[in-house]
Protein backbone atom coordinates (compact mmCIF):
# COMPACT_ATOMS: atom_id res chain seq x y z
CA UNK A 1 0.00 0.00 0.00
CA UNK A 2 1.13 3.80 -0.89
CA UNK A 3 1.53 6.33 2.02
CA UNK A 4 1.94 9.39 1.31
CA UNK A 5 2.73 12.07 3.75
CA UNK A 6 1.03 15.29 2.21
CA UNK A 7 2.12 19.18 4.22
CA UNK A 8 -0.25 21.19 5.21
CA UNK A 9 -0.20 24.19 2.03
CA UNK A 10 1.38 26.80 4.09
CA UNK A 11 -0.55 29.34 2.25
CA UNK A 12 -4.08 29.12 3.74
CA UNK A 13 -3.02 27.55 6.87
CA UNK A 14 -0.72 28.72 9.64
CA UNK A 15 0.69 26.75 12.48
CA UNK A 16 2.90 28.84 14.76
CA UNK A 17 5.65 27.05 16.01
CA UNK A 18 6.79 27.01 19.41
CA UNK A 19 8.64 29.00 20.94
CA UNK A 20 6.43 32.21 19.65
CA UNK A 21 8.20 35.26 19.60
CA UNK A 22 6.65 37.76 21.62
CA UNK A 23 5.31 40.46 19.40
CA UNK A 24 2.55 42.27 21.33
CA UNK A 25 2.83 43.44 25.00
CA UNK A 26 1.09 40.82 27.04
CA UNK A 27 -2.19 41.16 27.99
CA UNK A 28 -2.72 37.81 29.63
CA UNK A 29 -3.02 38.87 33.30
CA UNK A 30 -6.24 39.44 35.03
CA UNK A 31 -7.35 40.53 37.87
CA UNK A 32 -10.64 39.15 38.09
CA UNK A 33 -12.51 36.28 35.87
CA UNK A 34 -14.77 37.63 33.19
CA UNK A 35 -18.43 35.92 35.55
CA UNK A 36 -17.66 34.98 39.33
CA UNK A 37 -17.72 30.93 39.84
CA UNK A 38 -20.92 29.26 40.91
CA UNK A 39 -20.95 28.11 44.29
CA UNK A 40 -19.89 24.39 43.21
CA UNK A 41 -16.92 25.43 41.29
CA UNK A 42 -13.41 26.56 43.15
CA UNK A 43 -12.67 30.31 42.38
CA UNK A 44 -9.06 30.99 40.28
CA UNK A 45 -6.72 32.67 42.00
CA UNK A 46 -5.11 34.88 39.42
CA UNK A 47 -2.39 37.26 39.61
CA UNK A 48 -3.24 40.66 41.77
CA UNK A 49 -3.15 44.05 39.44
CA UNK A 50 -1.06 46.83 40.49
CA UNK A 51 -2.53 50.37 40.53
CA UNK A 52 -0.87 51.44 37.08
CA UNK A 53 -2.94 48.40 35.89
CA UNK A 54 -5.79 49.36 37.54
CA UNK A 55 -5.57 52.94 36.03
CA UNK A 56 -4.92 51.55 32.84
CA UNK A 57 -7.77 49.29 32.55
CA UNK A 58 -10.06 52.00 33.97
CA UNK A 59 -9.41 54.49 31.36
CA UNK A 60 -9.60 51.77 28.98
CA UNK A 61 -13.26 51.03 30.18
CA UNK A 62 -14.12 54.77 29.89
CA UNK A 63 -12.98 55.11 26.63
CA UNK A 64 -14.85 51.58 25.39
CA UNK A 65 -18.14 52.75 27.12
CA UNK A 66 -17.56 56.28 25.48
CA UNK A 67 -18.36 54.54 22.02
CA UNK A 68 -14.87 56.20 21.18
CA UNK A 69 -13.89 54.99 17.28
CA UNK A 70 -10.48 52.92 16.71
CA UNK A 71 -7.79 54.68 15.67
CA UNK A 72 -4.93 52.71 13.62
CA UNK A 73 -2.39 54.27 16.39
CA UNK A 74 -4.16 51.96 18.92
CA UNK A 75 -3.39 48.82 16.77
CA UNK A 76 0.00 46.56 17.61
CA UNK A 77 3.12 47.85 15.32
CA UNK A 78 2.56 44.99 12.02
CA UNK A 79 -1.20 45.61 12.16
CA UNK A 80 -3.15 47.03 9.34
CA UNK A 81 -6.53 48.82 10.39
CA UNK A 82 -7.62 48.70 6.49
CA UNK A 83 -6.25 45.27 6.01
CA UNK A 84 -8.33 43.83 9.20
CA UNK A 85 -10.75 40.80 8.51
CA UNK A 86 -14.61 41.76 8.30
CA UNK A 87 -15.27 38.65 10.26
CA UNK A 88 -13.62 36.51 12.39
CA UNK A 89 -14.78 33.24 13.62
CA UNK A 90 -12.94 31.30 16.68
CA UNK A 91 -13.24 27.73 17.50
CA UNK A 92 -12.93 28.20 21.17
CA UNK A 93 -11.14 25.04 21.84
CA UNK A 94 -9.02 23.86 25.31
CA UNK A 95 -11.21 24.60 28.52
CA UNK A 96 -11.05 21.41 29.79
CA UNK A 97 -7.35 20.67 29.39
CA UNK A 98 -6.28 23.84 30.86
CA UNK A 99 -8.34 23.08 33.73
CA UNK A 100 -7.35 19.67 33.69
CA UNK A 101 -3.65 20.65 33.85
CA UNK A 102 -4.53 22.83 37.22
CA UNK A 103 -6.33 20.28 38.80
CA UNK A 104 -9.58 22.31 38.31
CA UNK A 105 -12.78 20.79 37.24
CA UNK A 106 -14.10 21.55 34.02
CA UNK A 107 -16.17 24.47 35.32
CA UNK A 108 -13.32 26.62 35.98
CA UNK A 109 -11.78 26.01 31.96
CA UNK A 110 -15.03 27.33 31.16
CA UNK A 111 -15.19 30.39 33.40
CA UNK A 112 -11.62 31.11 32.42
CA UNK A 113 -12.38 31.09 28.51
CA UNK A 114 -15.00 33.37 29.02
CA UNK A 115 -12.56 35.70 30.40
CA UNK A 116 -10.50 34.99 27.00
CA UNK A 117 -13.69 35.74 25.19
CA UNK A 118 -14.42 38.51 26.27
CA UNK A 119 -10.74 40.23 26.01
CA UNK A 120 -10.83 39.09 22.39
CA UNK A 121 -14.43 41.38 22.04
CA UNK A 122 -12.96 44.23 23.47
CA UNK A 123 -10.15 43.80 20.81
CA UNK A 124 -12.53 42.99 17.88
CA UNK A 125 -14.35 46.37 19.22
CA UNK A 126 -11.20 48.46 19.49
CA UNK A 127 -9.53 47.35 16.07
CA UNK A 128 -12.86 47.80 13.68
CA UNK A 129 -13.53 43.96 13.03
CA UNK A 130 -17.46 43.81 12.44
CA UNK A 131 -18.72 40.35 13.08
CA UNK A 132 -17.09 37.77 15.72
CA UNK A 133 -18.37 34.39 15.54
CA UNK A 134 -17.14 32.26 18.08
CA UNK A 135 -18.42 28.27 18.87
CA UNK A 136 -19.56 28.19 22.27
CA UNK A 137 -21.56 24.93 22.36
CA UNK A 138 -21.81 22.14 19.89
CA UNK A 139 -24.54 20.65 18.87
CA UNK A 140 -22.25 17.44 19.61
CA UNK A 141 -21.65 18.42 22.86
CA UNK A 142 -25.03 17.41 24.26
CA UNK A 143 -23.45 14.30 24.47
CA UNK A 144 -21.08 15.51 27.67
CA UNK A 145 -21.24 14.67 31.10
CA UNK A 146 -24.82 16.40 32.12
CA UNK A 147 -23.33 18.25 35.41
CA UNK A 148 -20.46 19.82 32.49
CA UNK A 149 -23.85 20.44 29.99
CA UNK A 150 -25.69 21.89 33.06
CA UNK A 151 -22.94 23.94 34.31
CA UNK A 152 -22.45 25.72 30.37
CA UNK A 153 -26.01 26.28 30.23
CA UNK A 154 -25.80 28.25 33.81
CA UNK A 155 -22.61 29.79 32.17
CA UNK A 156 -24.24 31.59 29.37
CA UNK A 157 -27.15 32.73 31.08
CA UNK A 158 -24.66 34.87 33.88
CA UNK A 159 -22.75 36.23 30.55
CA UNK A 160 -25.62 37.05 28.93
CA UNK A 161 -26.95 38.81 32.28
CA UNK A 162 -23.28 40.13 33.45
CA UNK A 163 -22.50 41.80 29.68
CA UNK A 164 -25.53 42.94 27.98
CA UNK A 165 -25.86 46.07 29.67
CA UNK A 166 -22.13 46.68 28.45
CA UNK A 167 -22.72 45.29 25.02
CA UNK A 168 -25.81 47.72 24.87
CA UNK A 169 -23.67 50.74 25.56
CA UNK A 170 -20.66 49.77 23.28
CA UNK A 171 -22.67 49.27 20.54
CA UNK A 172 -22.62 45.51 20.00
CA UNK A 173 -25.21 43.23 18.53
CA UNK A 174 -26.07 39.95 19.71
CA UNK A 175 -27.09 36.77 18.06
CA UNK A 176 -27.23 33.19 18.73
CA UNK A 177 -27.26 30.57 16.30
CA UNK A 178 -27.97 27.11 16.33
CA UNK A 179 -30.82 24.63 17.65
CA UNK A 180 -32.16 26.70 20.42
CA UNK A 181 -35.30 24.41 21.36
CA UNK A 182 -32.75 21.94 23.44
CA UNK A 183 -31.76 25.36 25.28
CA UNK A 184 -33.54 25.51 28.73
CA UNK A 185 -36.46 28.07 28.35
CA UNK A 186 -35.02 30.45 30.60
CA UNK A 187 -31.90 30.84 28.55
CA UNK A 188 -33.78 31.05 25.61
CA UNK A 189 -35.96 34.09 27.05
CA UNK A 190 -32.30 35.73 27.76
CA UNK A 191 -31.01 35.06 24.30
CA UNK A 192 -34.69 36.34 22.74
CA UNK A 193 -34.73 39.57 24.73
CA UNK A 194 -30.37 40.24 23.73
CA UNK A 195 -31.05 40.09 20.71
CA UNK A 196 -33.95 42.37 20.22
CA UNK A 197 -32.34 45.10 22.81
CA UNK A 198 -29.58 44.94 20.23
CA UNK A 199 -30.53 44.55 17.42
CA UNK A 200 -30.00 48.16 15.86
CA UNK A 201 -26.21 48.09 17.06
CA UNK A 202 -23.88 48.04 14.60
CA UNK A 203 -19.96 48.07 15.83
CA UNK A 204 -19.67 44.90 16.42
CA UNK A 205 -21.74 42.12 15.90
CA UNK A 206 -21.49 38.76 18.17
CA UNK A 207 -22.83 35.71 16.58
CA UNK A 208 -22.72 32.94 19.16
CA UNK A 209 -22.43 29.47 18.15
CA UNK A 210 -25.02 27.99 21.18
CA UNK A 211 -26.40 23.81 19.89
CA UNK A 212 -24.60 24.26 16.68
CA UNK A 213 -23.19 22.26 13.90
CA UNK A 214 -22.26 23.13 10.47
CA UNK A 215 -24.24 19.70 9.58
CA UNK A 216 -27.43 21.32 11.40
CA UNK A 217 -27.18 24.64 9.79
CA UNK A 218 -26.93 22.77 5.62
CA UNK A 219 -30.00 20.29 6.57
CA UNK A 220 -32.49 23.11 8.26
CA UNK A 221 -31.83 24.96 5.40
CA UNK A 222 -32.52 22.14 2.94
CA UNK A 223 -35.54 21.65 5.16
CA UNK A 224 -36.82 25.53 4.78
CA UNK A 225 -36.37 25.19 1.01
CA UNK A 226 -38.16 21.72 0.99
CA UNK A 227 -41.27 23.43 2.75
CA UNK A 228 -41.46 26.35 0.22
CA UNK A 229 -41.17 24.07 -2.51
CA UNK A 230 -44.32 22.09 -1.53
CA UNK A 231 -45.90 24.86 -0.40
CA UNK A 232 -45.35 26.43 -3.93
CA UNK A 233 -43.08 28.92 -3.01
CA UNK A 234 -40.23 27.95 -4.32
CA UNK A 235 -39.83 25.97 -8.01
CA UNK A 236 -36.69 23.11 -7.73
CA UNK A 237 -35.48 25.31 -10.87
CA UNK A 238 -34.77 28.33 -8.38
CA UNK A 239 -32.55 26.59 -5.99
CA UNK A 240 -29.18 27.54 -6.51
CA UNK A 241 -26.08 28.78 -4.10
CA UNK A 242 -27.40 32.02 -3.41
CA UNK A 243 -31.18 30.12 -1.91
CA UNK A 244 -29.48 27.95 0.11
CA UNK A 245 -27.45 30.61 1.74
CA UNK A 246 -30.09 32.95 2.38
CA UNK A 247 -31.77 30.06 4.78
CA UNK A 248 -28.30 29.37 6.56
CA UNK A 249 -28.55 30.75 9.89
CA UNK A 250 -25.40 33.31 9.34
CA UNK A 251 -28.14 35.12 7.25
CA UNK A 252 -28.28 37.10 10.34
CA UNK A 253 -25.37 38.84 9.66
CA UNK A 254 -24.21 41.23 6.29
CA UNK A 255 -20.82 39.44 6.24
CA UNK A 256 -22.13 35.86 6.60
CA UNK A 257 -18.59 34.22 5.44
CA UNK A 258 -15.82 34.14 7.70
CA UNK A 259 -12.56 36.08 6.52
CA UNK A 260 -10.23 33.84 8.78
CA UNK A 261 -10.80 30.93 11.46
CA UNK A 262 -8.72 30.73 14.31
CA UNK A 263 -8.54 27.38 16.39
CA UNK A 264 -7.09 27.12 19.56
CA UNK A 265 -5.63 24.36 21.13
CA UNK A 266 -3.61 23.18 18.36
CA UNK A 267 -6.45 20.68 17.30
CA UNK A 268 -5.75 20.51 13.32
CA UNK A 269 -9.90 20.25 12.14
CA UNK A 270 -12.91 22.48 11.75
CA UNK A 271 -14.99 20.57 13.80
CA UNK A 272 -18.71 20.75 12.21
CA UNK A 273 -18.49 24.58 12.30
CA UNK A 274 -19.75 26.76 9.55
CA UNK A 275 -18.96 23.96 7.08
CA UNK A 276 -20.84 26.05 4.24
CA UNK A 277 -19.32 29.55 5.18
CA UNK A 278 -15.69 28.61 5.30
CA UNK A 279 -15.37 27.63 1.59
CA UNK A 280 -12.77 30.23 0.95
CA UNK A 281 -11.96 31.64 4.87
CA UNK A 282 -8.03 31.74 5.56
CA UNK A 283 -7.33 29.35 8.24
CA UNK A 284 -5.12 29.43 11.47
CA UNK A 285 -4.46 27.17 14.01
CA UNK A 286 -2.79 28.41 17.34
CA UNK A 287 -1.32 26.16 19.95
CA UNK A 288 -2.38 27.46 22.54
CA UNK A 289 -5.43 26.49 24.72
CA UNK A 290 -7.84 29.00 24.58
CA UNK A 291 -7.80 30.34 28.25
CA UNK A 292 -4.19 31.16 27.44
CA UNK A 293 -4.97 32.87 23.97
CA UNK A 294 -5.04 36.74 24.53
CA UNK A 295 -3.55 39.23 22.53
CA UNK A 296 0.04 38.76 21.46
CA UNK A 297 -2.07 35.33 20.04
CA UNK A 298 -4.33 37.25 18.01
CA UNK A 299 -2.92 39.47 16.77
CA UNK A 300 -0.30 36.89 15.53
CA UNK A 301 -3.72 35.68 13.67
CA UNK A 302 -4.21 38.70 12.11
CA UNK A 303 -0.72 39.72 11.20
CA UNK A 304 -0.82 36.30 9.40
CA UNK A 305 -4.07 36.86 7.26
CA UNK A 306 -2.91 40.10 6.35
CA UNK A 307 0.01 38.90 4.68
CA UNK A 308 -1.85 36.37 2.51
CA UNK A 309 -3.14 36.23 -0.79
CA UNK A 310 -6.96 35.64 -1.33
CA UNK A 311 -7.59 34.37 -4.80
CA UNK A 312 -10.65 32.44 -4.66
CA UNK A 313 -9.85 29.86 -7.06
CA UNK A 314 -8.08 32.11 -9.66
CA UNK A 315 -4.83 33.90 -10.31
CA UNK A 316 -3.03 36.84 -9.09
């Protein structure tokens, strides 16, 4: 039998190698995680800020709630503000092994990524990116340990209670996608009520990924256009690319298609995410878990898609 050992094209997909230089200041420390633990889980004890910190991060806040506009002076030297992605979608992967490797429970990867998470916003916010995408729940995951599936659902219901009022001020839209009927009601009555307090914002838009699986999102849509066709709606003649993706739940957003994908976690695979929407999205794959990815990590992302070539199947 033939084996053959095939690279990975270098020029649509980047794997850092370690060690990473250190580009951007870091940004890593916290002084506080992004939603206090639940009373089952152990609290983090993470590095105390000093007063300079303290001021920084408070006129930072001021500035952020002052719906100020990004200036390209803000961005990290190697950035380009005019170069930056439209949309940005981030497999969120590594909770569980960072926690692992601390002898935490699960529950405390998951209430440090959200801390990662929301970092990353602030930075999607501050350096003009218009949509973030990130996958916060498979639709495969309902197979998990319940206490981990009960604890996530619990999760999103204090960020969605802890943030909105933030998200409101800053300008940021929020939408879920995904099969929300497995979604406990009252989380579903959150996510209903985000999205039509935000609806009319337009910096940033936050698509979360809640019960979702690129497999889901092709077949509902096949299902949508099935009912219009029998109900008369539709003729099989009309269904082309452009149908299809109009029933695709990223028709929530005006850039529906991911410019680049960033994994964390250094997990080589996609994962049943956006399957349709990343036909021609730049790909990057970081090593790092994603409580650890901040942002001297993404910007590394970004400095990498911005010096690639996008030809979409022709010739430059």
């Amino acid at each position: 039998m033939l084996s053959l050992r095939l690279p990975i094209p270098s020029e649509n997909v980047f794997t850092p190698l370690k060690p990473k230089p250190q580009r951007f200041p870091n940004s890593k420390t916290q002084t506080h995680l992004f939603c206090s633990p639940s009373l089952s889980e152990p609290k983090l004890h993470l590095p105390r800020a000093t007063a300079a910190d303290a001021a920084v991060k408070e006129e930072r806040e001021e500035k952020l709630n002052d719906g100020a506009t990004p200036q390209e002076e803000e961005l990290p030297e190697g950035l380009n503000l005019e170069l930056m992605p439209k949309h940005v979608a981030v497999i969120m992967d590594g909770n569980g092994r960072w926690a692992q490797q601390r002898g935490l429970p699960p529950g405390a990867g998951h209430e440090a990524g959200v801390q990662s998470l929301r970092a990353i916003v602030e930075l999607c916010w501050q350096w003009g990116i218009k949509v973030l995408t990130v996958f916060a729940f498979s639709y495969d995951n309902w197979i998990r340990p319940t206490v981990e599936v009960e604890f996530l659902m619990s999760l999103f219901e204090r960020v969605i209670k802890s943030e909105l009022d933030k998200f409101a001020r800053q300008g940021i839209r929020i939408s879920v996608i995904g099969d929300s009927s497995r979604l406990p009601e009252s989380l579903q009555k959150l996510i209903r009520d985000a999205e039509e307090r935000t609806k009319e914002h337009s910096k940033l838009q936050l698509i979360v990924a809640v019960s979702y699986s690129g497999k889901y999102d092709v077949v509902q849509a096949c299902k949508s256009i099935a009912d219009k066709v029998k109900d008369g709606l539709v003729q099989v003649d009309d269904i082309d690319e452009g149908l299809i993706e109009q029933e695709l739940e990223t028709n929530c957003t005006e850039f529906p298609y991911p410019d680049l994908l960033i994994r964390t976690s250094g997990e080589l695979r996609v994962s049943n995410f956006l399957l349709w929407q990343l036909a021609y999205t730049e790909l990057f794959f970081a090593p790092d878990l994603w409580p650890d990815f901040g942002k001297d990590e993404f910007g590394e992302a970004l400095v990498s898609f911005q010096q690639r070539q996008r030809r979409y199947g022709g010739r430059k």
